[in-house]
C-alpha atoms as a PDB file:
ATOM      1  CA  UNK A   1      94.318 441.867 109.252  1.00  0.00           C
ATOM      2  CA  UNK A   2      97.933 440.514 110.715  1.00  0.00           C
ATOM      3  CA  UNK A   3      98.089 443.195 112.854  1.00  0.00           C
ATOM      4  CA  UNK A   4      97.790 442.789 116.647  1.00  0.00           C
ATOM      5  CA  UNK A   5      96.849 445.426 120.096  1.00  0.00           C
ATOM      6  CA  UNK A   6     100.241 447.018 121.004  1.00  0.00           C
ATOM      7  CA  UNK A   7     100.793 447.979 124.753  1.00  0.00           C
ATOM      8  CA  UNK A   8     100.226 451.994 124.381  1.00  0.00           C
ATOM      9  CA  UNK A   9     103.474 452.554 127.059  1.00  0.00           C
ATOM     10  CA  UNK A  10     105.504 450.762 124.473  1.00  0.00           C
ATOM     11  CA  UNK A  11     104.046 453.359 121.517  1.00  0.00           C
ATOM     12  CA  UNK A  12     107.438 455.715 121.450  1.00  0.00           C
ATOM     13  CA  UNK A  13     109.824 452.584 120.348  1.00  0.00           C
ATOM     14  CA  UNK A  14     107.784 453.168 117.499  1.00  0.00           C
ATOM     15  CA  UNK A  15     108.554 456.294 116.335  1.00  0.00           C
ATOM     16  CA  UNK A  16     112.474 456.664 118.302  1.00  0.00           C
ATOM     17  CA  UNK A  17     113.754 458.412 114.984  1.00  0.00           C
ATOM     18  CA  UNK A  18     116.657 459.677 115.565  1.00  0.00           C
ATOM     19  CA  UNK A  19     119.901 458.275 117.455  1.00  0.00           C
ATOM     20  CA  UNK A  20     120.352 457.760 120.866  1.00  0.00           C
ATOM     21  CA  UNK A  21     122.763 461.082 121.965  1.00  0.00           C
ATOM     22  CA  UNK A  22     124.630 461.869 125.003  1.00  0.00           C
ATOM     23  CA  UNK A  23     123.720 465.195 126.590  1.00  0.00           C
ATOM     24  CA  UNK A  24     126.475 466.817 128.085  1.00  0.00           C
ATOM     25  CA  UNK A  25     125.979 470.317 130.521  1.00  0.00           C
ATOM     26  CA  UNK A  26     128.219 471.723 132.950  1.00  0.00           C
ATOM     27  CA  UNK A  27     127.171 472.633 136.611  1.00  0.00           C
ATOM     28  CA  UNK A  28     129.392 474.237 139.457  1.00  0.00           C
ATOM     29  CA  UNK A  29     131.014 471.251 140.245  1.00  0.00           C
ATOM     30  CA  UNK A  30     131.836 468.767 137.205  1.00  0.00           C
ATOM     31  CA  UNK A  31     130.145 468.924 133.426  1.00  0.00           C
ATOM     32  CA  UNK A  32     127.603 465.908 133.733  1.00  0.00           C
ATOM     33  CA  UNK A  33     126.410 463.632 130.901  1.00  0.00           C
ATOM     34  CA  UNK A  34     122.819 461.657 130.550  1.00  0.00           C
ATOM     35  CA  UNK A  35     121.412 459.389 127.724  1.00  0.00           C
ATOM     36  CA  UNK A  36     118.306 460.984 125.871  1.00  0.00           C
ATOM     37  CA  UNK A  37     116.548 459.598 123.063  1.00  0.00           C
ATOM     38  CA  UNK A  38     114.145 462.377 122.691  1.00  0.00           C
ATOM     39  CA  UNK A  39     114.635 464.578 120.553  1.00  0.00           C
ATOM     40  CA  UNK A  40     113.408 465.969 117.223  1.00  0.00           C
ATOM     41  CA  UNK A  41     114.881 468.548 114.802  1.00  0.00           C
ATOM     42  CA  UNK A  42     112.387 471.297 114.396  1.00  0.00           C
ATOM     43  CA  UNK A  43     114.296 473.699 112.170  1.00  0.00           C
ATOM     44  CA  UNK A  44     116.758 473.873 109.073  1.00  0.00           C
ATOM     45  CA  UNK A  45     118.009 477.139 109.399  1.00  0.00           C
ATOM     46  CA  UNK A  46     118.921 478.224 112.420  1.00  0.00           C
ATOM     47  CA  UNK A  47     118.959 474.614 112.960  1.00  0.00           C
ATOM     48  CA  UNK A  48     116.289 473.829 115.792  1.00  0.00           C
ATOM     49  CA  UNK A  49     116.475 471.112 117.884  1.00  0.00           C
ATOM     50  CA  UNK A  50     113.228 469.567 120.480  1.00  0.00           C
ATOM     51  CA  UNK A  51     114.157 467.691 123.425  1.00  0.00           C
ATOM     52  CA  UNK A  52     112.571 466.217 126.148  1.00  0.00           C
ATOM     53  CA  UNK A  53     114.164 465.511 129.933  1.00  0.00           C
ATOM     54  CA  UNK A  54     112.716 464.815 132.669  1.00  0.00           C
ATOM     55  CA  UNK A  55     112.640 467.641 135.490  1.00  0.00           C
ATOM     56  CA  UNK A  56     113.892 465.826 138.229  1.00  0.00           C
ATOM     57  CA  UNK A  57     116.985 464.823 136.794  1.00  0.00           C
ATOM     58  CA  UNK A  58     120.243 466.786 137.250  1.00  0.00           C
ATOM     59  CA  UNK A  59     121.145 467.654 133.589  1.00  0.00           C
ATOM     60  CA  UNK A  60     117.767 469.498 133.873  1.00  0.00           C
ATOM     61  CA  UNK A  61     118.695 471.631 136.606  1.00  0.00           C
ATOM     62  CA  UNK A  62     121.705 472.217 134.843  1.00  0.00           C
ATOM     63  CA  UNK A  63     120.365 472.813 131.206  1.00  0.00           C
ATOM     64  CA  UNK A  64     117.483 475.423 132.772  1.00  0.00           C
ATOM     65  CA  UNK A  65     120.506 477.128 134.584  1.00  0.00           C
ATOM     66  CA  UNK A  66     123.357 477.336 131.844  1.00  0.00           C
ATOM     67  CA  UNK A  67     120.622 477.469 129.255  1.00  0.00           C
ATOM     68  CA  UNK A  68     123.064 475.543 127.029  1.00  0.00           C
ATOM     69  CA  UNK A  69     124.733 472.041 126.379  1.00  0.00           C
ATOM     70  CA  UNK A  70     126.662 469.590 123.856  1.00  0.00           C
ATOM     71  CA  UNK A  71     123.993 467.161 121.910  1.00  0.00           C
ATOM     72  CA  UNK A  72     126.914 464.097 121.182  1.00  0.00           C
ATOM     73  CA  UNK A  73     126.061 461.818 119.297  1.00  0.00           C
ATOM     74  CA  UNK A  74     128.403 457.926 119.898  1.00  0.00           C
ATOM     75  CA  UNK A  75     128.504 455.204 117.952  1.00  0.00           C
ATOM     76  CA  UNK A  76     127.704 451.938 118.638  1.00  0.00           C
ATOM     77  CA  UNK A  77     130.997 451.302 120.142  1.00  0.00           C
ATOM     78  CA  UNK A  78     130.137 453.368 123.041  1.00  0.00           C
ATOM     79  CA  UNK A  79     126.569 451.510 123.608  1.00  0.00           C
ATOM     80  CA  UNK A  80     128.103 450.522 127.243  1.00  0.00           C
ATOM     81  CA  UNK A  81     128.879 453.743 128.257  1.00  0.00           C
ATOM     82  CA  UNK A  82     125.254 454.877 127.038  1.00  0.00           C
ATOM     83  CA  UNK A  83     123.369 452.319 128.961  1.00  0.00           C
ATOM     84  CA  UNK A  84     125.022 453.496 132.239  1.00  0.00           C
ATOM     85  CA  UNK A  85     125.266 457.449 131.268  1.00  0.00           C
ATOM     86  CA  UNK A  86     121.400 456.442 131.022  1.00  0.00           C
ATOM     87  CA  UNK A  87     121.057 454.377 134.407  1.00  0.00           C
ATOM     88  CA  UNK A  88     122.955 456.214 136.860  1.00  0.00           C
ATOM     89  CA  UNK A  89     122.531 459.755 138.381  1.00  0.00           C
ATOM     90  CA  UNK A  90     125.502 462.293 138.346  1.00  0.00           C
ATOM     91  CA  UNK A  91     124.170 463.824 141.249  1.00  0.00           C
ATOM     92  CA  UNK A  92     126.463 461.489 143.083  1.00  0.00           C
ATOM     93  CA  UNK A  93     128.780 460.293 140.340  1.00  0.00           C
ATOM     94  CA  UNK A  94     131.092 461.802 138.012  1.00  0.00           C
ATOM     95  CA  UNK A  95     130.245 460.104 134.757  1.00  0.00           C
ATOM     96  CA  UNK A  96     133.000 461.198 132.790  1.00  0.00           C
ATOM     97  CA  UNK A  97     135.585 459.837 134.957  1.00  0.00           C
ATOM     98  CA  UNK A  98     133.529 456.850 135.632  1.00  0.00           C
ATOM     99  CA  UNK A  99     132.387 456.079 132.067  1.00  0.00           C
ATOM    100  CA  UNK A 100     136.023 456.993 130.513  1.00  0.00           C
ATOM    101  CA  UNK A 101     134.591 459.659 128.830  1.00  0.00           C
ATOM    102  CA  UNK A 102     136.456 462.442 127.484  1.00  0.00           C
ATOM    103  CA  UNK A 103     135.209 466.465 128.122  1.00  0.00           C
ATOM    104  CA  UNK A 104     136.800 468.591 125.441  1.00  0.00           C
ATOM    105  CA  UNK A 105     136.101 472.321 125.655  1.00  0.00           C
ATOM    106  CA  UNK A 106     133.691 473.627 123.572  1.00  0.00           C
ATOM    107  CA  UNK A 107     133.829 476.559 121.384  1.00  0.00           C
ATOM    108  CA  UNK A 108     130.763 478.790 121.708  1.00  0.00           C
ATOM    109  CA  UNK A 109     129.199 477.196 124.891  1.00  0.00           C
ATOM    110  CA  UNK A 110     130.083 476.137 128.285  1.00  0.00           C
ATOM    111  CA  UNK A 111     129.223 472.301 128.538  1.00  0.00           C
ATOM    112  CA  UNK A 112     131.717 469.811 127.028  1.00  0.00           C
ATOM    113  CA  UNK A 113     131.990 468.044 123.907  1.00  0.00           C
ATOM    114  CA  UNK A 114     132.441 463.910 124.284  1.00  0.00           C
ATOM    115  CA  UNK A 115     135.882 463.410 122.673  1.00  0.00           C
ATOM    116  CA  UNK A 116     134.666 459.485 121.834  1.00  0.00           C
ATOM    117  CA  UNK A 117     131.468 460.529 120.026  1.00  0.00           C
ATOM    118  CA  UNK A 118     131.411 460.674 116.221  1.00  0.00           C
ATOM    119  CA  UNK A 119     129.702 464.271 116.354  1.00  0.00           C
ATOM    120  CA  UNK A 120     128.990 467.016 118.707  1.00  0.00           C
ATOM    121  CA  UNK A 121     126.478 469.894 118.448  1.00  0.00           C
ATOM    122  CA  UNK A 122     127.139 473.035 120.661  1.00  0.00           C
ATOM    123  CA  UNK A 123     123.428 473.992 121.693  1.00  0.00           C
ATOM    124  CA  UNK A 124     121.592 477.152 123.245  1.00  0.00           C
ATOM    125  CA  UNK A 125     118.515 477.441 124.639  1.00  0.00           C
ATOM    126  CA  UNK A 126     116.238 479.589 122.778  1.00  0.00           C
ATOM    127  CA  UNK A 127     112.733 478.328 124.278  1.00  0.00           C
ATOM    128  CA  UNK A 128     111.399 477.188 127.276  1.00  0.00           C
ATOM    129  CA  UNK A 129     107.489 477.857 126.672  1.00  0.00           C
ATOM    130  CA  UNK A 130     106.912 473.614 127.000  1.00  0.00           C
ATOM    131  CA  UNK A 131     109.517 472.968 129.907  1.00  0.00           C
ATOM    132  CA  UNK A 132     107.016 473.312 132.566  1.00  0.00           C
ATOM    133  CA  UNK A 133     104.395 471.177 130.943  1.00  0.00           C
ATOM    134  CA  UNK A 134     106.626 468.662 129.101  1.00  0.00           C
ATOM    135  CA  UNK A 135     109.844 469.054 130.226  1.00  0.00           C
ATOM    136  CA  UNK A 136     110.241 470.399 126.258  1.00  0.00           C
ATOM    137  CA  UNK A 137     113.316 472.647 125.585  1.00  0.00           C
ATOM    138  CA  UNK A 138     114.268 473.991 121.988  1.00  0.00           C
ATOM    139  CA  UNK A 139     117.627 474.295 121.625  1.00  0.00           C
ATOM    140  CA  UNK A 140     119.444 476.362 118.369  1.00  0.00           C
ATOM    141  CA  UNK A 141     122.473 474.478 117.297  1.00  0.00           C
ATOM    142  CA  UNK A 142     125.594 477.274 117.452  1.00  0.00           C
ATOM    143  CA  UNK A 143     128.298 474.840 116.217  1.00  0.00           C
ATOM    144  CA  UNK A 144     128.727 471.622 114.952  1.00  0.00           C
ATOM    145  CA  UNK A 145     131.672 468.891 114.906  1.00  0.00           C
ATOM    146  CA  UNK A 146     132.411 465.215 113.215  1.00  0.00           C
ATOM    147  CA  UNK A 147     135.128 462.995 113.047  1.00  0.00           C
ATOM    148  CA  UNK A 148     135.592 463.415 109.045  1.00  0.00           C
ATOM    149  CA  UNK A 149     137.302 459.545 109.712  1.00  0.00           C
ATOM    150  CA  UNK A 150     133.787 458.537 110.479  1.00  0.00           C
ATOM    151  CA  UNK A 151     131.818 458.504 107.024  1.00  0.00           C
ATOM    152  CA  UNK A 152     129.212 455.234 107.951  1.00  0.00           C
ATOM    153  CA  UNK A 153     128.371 456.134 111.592  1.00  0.00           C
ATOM    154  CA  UNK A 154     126.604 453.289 112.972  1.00  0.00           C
ATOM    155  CA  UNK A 155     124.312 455.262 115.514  1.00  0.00           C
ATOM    156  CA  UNK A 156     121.932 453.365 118.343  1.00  0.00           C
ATOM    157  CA  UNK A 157     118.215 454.012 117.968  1.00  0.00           C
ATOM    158  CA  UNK A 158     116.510 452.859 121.320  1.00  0.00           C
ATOM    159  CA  UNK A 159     113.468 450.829 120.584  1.00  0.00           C
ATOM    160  CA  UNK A 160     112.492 450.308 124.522  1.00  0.00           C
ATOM    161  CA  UNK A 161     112.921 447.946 126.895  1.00  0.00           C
ATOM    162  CA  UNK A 162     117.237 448.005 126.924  1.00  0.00           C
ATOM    163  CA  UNK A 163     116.854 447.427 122.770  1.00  0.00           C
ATOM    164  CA  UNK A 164     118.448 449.167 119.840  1.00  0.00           C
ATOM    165  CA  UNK A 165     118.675 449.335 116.660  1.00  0.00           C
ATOM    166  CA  UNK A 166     121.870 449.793 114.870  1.00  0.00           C
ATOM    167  CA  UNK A 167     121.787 452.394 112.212  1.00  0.00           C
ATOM    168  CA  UNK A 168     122.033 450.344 108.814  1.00  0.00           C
ATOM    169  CA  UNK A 169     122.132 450.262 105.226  1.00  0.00           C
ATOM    170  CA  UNK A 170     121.638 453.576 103.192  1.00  0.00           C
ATOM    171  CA  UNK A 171     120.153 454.124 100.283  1.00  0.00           C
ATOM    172  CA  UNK A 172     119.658 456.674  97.941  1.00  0.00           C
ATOM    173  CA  UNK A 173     116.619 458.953  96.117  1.00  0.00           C
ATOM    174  CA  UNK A 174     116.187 461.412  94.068  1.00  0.00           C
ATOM    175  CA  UNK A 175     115.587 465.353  96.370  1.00  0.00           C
ATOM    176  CA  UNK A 176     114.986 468.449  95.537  1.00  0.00           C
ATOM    177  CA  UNK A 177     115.511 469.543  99.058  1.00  0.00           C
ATOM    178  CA  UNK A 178     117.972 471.944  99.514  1.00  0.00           C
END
């Protein structure tokens, strides 16, 4: 066997599915925006969404007070802006201004969409049964947005240790999915 021991606090670049996404909420101050890379859809219809943050950090406050939030997801174009959304606090920074973000309004919700991200999913929480234990929230997706210009999104996939992976090639197979 090829195969070799793999450091067990490395084990979650394994299975980083999804893209990296940019978590916007809004607080009585200024919206605020973090990097989070986990998350897992849990539903088709409503659409569920999984996602993890950790309690101490502001957009948790937030997200347990407003109880909802934008899931953005960038391209990587914006993989600057993510690495310091991800390594800075907005308890004392504004990371939109900062970061040159842009906050649009959302429709159904009251945290901001990223104007610079390809897509945007308006959220709501729906369940908070895992927060306590795991920092878990399940969000229900209430509206959706893309930039119809944007057809081969190249989305970042954090592998650890400041890596990604760039979303590549596609390819395509038969479904009977609906």
């Amino acid at each position: 066997m090829a195969k070799k021991s793999f450091p067990l606090g490395k084990v979650y670049g394994l299975f980083e599915p999804g893209p990296v996404i940019l978590l916007s909420t809004t607080g009585k101050k200024r919206p605020n925006v973090m990097a989070l890379s986990w998350q897992t859809m849990l539903d088709f219809e409503p659409p569920l969404i999984g996602c993890v943050l950790g309690g101490g950090s502001l957009s948790f406050k937030l997200l347990q007070a407003a109880k909802d939030c934008v899931l953005n997801i960038p391209t990587a174009e914006l993989v600057g802006q993510v690495v310091q959304c991800g390594n800075s606090s907005g308890v004392r920074t504004d990371k939109f201004r900062k970061f040159k973000l842009t906050a649009v309004p959302a429709e159904k919700v009251s945290a901001p969409l990223i104007g610079e991200c390809y897509a945007s999913v308006e959220c709501r929480v729906v369940d908070t049964g895992m927060v306590d234990a795991y920092g878990f929230f399940v969000l229900q997706a209430v509206k959706a947005w893309v930039d119809p210009q944007v057809t081969a999104p190249k989305t970042l996939h954090h592998i650890g240790d400041g890596r990604f992976m760039i979303a590549g090639e596609i390819i395509r197979t038969g479904s009977k999915m609906r």
